[in-house]
Protein backbone atom coordinates (compact mmCIF):
# COMPACT_ATOMS: atom_id res chain seq x y z
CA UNK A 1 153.16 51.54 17.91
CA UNK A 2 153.80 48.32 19.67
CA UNK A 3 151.22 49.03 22.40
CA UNK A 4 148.90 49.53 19.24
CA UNK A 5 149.66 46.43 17.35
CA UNK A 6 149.68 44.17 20.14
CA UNK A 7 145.95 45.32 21.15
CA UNK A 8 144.77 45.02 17.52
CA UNK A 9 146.98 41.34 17.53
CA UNK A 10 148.92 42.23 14.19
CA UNK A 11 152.34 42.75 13.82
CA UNK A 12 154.06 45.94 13.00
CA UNK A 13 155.53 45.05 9.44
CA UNK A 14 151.83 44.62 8.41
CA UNK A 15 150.97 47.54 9.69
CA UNK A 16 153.76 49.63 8.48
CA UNK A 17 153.18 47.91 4.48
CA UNK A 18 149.23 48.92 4.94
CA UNK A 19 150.21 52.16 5.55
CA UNK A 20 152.27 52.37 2.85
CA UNK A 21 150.14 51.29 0.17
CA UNK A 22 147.74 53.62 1.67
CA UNK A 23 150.09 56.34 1.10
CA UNK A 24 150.64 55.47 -2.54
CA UNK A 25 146.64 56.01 -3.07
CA UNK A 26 144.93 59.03 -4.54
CA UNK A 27 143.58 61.30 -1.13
CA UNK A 28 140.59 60.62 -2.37
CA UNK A 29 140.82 56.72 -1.97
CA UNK A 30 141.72 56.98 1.58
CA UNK A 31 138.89 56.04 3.67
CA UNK A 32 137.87 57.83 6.97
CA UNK A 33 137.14 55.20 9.06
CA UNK A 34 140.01 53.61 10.60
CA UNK A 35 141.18 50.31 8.72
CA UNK A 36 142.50 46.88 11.01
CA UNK A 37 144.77 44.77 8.91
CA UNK A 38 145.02 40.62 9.60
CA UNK A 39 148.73 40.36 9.41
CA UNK A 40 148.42 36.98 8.27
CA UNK A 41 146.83 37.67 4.76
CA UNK A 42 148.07 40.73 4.09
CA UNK A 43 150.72 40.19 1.06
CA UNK A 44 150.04 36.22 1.30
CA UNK A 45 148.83 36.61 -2.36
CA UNK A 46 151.53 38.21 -4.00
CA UNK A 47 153.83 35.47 -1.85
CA UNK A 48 151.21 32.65 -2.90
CA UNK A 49 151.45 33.11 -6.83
CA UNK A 50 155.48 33.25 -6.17
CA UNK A 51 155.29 30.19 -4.67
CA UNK A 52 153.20 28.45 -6.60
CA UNK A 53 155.18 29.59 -9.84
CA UNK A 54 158.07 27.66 -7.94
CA UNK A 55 156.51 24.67 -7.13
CA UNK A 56 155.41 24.18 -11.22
CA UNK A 57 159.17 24.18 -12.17
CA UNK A 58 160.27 22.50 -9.34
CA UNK A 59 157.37 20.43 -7.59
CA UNK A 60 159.76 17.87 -5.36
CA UNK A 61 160.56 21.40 -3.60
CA UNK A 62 160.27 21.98 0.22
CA UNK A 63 159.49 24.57 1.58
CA UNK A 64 163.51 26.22 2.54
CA UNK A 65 164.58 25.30 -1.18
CA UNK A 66 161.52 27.12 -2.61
CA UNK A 67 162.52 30.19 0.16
CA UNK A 68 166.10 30.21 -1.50
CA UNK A 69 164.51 30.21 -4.94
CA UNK A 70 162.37 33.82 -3.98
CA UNK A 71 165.04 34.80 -2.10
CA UNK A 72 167.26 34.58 -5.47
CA UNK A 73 170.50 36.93 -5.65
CA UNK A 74 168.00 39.43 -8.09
CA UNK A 75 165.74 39.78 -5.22
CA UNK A 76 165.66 43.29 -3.92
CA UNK A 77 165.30 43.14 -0.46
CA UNK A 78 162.12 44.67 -0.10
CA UNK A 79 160.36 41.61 -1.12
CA UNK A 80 162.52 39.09 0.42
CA UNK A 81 160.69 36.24 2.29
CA UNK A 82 161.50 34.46 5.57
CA UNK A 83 161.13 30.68 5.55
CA UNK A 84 158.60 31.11 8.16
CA UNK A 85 156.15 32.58 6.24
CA UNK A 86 156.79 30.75 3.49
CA UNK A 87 156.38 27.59 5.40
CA UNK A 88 152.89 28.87 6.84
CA UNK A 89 151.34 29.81 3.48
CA UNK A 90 152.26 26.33 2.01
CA UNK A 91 150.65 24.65 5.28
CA UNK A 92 147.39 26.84 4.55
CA UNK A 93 147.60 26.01 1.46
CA UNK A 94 148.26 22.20 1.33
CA UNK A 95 151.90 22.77 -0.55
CA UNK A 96 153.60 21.30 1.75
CA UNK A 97 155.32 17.48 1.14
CA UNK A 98 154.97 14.82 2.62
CA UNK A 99 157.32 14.45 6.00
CA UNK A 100 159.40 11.55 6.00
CA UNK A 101 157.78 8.93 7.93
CA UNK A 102 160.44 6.11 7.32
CA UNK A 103 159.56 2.73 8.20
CA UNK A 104 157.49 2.16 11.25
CA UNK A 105 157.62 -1.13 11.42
CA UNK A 106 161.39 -0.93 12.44
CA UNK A 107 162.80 0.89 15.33
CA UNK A 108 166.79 1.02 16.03
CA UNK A 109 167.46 1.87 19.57
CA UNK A 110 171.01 0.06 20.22
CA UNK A 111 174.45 1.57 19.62
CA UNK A 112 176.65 -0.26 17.33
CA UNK A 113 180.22 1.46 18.94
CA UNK A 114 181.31 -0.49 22.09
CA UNK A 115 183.32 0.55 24.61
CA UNK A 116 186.36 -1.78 23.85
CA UNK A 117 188.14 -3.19 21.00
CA UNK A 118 187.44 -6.67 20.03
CA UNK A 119 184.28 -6.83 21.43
CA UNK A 120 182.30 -6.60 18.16
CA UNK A 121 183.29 -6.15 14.34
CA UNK A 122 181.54 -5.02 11.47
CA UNK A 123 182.04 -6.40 8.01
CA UNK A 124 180.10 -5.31 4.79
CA UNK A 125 180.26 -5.22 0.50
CA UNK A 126 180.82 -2.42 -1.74
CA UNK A 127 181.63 -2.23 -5.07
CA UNK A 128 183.32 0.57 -7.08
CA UNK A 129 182.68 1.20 -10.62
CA UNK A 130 185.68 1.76 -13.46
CA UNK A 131 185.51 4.21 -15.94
CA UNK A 132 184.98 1.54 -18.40
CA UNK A 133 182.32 -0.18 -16.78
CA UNK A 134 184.48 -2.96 -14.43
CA UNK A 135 183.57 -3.41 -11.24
CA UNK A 136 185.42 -4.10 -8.49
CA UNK A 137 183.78 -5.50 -5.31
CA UNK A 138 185.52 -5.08 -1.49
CA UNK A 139 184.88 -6.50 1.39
CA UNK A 140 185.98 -5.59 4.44
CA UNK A 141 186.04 -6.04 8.64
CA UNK A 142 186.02 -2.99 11.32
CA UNK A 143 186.39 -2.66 14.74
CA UNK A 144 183.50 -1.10 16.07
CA UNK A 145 185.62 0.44 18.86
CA UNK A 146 189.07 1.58 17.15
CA UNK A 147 187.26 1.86 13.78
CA UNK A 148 190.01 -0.17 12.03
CA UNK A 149 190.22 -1.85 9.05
CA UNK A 150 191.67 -5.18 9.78
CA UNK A 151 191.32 -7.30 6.57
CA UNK A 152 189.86 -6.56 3.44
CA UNK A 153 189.38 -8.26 -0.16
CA UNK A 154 188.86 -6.90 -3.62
CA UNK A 155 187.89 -8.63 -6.53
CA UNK A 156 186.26 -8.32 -10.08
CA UNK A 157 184.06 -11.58 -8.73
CA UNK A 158 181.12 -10.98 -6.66
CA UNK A 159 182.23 -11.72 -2.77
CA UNK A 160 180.91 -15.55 -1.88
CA UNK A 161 180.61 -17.38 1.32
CA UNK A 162 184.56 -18.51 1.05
CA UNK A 163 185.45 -14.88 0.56
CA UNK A 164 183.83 -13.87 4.04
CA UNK A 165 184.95 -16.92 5.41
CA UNK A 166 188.55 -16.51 4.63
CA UNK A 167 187.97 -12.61 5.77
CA UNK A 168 187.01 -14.01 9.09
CA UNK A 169 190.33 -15.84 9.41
CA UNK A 170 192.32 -13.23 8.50
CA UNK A 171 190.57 -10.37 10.43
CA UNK A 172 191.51 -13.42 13.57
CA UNK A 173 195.37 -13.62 12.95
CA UNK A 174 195.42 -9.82 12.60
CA UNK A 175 194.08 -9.13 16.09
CA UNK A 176 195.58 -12.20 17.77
CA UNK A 177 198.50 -13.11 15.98
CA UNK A 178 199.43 -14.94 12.89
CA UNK A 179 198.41 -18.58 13.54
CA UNK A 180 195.53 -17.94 15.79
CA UNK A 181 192.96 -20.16 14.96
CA UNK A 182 190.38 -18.44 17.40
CA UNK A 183 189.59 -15.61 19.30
CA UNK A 184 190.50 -15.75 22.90
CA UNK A 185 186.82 -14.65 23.78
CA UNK A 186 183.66 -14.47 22.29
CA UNK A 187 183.23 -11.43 19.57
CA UNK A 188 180.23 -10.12 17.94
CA UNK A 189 180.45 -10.38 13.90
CA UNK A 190 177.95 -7.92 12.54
CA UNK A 191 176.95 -7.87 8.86
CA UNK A 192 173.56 -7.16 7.06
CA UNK A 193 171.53 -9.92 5.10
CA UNK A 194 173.77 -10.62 2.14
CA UNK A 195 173.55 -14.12 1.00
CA UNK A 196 177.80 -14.55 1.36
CA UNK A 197 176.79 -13.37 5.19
CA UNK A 198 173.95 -15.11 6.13
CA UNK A 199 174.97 -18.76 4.61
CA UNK A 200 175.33 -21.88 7.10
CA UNK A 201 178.43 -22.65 6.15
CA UNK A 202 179.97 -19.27 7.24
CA UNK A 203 177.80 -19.16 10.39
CA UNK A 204 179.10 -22.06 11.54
CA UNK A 205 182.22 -21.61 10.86
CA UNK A 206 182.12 -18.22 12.88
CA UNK A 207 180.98 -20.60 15.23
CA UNK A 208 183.99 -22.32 15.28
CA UNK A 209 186.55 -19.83 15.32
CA UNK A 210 184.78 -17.80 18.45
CA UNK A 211 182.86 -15.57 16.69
CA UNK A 212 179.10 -14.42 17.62
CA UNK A 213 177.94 -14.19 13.93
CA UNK A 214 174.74 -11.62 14.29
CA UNK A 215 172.77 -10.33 10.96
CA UNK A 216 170.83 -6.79 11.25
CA UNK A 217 167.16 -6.98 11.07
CA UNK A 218 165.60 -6.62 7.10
CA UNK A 219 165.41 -3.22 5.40
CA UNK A 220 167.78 -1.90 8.63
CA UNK A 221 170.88 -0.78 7.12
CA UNK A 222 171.37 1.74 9.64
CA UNK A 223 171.89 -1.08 12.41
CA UNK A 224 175.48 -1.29 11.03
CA UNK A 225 175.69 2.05 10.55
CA UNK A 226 179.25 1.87 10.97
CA UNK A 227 180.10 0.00 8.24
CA UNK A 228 177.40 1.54 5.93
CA UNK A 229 178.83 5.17 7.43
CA UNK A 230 182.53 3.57 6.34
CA UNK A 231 181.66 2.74 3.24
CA UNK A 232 180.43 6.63 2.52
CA UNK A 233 183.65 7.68 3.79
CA UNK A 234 185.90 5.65 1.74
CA UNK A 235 184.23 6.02 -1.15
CA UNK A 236 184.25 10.40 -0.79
CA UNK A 237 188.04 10.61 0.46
CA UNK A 238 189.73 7.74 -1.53
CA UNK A 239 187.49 6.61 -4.61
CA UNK A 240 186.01 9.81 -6.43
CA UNK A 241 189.17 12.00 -5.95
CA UNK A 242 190.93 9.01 -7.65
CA UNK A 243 191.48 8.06 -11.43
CA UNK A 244 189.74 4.87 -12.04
CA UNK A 245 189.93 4.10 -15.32
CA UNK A 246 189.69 0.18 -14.95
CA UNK A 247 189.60 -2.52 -12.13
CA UNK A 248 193.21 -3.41 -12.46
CA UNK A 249 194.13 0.46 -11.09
CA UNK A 250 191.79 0.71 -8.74
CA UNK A 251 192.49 -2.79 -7.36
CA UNK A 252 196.32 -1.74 -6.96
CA UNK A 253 195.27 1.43 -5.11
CA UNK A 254 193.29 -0.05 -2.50
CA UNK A 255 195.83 -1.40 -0.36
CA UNK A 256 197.27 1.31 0.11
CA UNK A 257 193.77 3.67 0.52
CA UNK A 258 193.28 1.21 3.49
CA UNK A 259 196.70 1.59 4.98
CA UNK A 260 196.05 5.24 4.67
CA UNK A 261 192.62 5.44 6.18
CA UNK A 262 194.17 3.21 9.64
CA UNK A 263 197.55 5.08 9.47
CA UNK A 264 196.90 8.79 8.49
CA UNK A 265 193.00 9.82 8.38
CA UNK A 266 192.11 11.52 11.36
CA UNK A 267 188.46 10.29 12.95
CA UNK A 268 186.71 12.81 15.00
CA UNK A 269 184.86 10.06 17.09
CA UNK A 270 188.75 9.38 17.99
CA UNK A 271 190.24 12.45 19.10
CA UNK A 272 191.32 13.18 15.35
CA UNK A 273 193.45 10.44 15.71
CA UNK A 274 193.87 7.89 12.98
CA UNK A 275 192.26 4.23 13.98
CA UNK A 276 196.10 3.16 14.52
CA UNK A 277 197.31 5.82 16.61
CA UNK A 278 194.43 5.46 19.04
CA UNK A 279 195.22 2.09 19.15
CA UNK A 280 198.57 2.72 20.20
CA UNK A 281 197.54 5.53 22.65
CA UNK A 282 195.33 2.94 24.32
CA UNK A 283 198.65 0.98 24.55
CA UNK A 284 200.65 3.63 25.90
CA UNK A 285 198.15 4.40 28.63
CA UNK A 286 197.59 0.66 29.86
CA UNK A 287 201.34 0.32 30.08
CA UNK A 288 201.48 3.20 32.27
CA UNK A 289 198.81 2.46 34.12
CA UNK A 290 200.16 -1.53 34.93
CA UNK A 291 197.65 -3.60 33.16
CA UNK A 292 198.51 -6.63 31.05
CA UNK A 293 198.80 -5.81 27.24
CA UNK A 294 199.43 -8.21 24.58
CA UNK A 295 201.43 -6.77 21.47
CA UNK A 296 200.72 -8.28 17.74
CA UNK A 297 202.89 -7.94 15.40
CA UNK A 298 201.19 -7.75 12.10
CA UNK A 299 202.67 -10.05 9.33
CA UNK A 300 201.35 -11.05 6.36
CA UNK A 301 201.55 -14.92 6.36
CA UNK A 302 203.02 -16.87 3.49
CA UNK A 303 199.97 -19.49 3.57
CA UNK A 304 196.75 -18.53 1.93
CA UNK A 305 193.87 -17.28 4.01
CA UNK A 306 191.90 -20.44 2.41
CA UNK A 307 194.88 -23.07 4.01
CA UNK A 308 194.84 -20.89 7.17
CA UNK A 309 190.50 -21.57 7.41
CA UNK A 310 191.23 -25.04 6.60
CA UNK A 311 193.63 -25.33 9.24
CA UNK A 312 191.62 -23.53 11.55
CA UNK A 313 188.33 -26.03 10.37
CA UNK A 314 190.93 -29.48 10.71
CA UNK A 315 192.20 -27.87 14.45
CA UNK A 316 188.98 -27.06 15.91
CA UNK A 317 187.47 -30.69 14.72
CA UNK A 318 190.49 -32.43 15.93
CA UNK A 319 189.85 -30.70 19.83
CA UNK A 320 186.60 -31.69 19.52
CA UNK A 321 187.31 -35.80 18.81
CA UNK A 322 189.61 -35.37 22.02
């Protein structure tokens, strides 16, 4: 049989179902001269009108979804299709949908993870909706090596340039130390186009405190992909499994969501480690190892991150008159 089918250039299953149908025939249908069957049409039909009484219900269907729908759990399995014939009678057929071109006028190419911490840190906006229509809006900073949160802010106020400037300060004092009024080198500040983001006030105050303040490129979300990606997360594991009946709730739950996401969540790009315990590993191992390591204790100051920008704004124009 194989020998046979291979010369003709069908494949076997057609032949098999030709003969079968054959077989069903009167004796007197049969005819006597031998009969070569093109694989490729033979049963498209019955497949076709399937498919086509698939795509009228559901006509934002590709091609594996409308497979699943024929291969239903009523199917018998006699008539069950593979999704490679299905695919290849909507091609012939122009059923297919469009593919997903995205935009080719942007291409991202760069990684946003760096080797290192404090080399570069994301910061983005989200806001969470209450059950009674409240919103709550958070912004946050991440370490795009460690993947920790180091400040964040929630409010029922849309985030302004202040907000992300006083995030800047804090996100500072919690890498460096409280009272640090800069960063000891130059670190990349990565956020997307938002008008709090982009102002020149904030920019140059980044500027200020030693930090590279870089926007991603228009209609690019996926150039801080880690924050956008962060955003997802929090929202699955600590927002929708949560009551949040009104902003007051969900604005006392959020300190401790974060505090759970750096001290408990395992991330797999860390070893299943939480963003704090691979912080401290990478601790451990530069102690053993002999190299210098600076420990910060992490206290919550009792000035306001607003006095602590000022401060910062009034020390860094002061060096400057000297």
């Amino acid at each position: 049989m194989r020998r046979v089918v291979a010369a003709f250039g069908v494949s076997r299953s057609a032949v098999v179902e030709a003969v079968a149908r054959l077989e069903k025939q009167p004796t007197a249908a049969v005819p006597t001269e031998p009969v070569v069957v093109d694989a490729k049409a033979s049963g498209d039909d019955g497949v076709l009108r399937r498919i086509r009484e698939v795509l009228k219900e559901r006509p934002s269907y590709g091609y594996r979804f409308v497979t699943a729908m024929l291969n239903g759990p009523d199917t018998k399995p006699e008539v069950r299709v593979n999704h490679k014939r299905t695919y290849r009678i909507m091609r012939d057929h122009g059923l297919l949908l469009a593919r997903h071109s995205g935009r080719p006028t942007l291409r991202h190419d760069g990684k946003v993870t760096t080797l290192k911490s404090d080399l570069r840190w994301c910061t983005d906006a989200f806001e969470i909706r209450c059950w009674n229509g409240e919103k709550v809006h958070v912004v946050f900073s991440l370490d795009c090596c460690d993947r920790e949160v180091m400040a964040f802010s929630g409010s029922t106020s849309y985030p302004t340039g202040e907000t992300i400037r006083d995030l800047m300060a804090e996100t500072i004092e919690h890498r460096f130390g409280a009272g640090a009024v800069q960063t000891p080198h130059s670190v990349e500040w990565l956020s997307d186009n938002g008008p709090p983001f982009v102002a020149d006030e904030t920019r140059r105050f980044g500027a200020r405190v030693g930090l590279l303040v870089v926007n991603t490129p228009a209609y690019s979300p996926e150039s801080n992909g880690m924050a956008e990606s962060f955003v997802k997360t929090f929202k699955r594991d600590y927002v929708y499994v949560k009551r949040n009946p009104d902003a007051a709730t969900v604005l006392a739950m959020l300190h401790e969501a974060f505090n759970d996401y750096n001290e408990v969540r395992p991330h797999s790009r860390l070893g299943m480690r939480s963003p704090r315990a691979f912080r401290r590993l990478k601790y451990r191992t530069a102690l053993a190892a002999g190299a210098p390591v600076v420990v910060v204790e992490h206290k919550v100051p009792e000035t306001s991150a607003a006095a602590r920008r000022a401060a910062t704004t009034s020390s860094r124009r002061s060096a400057g008159a000297r």
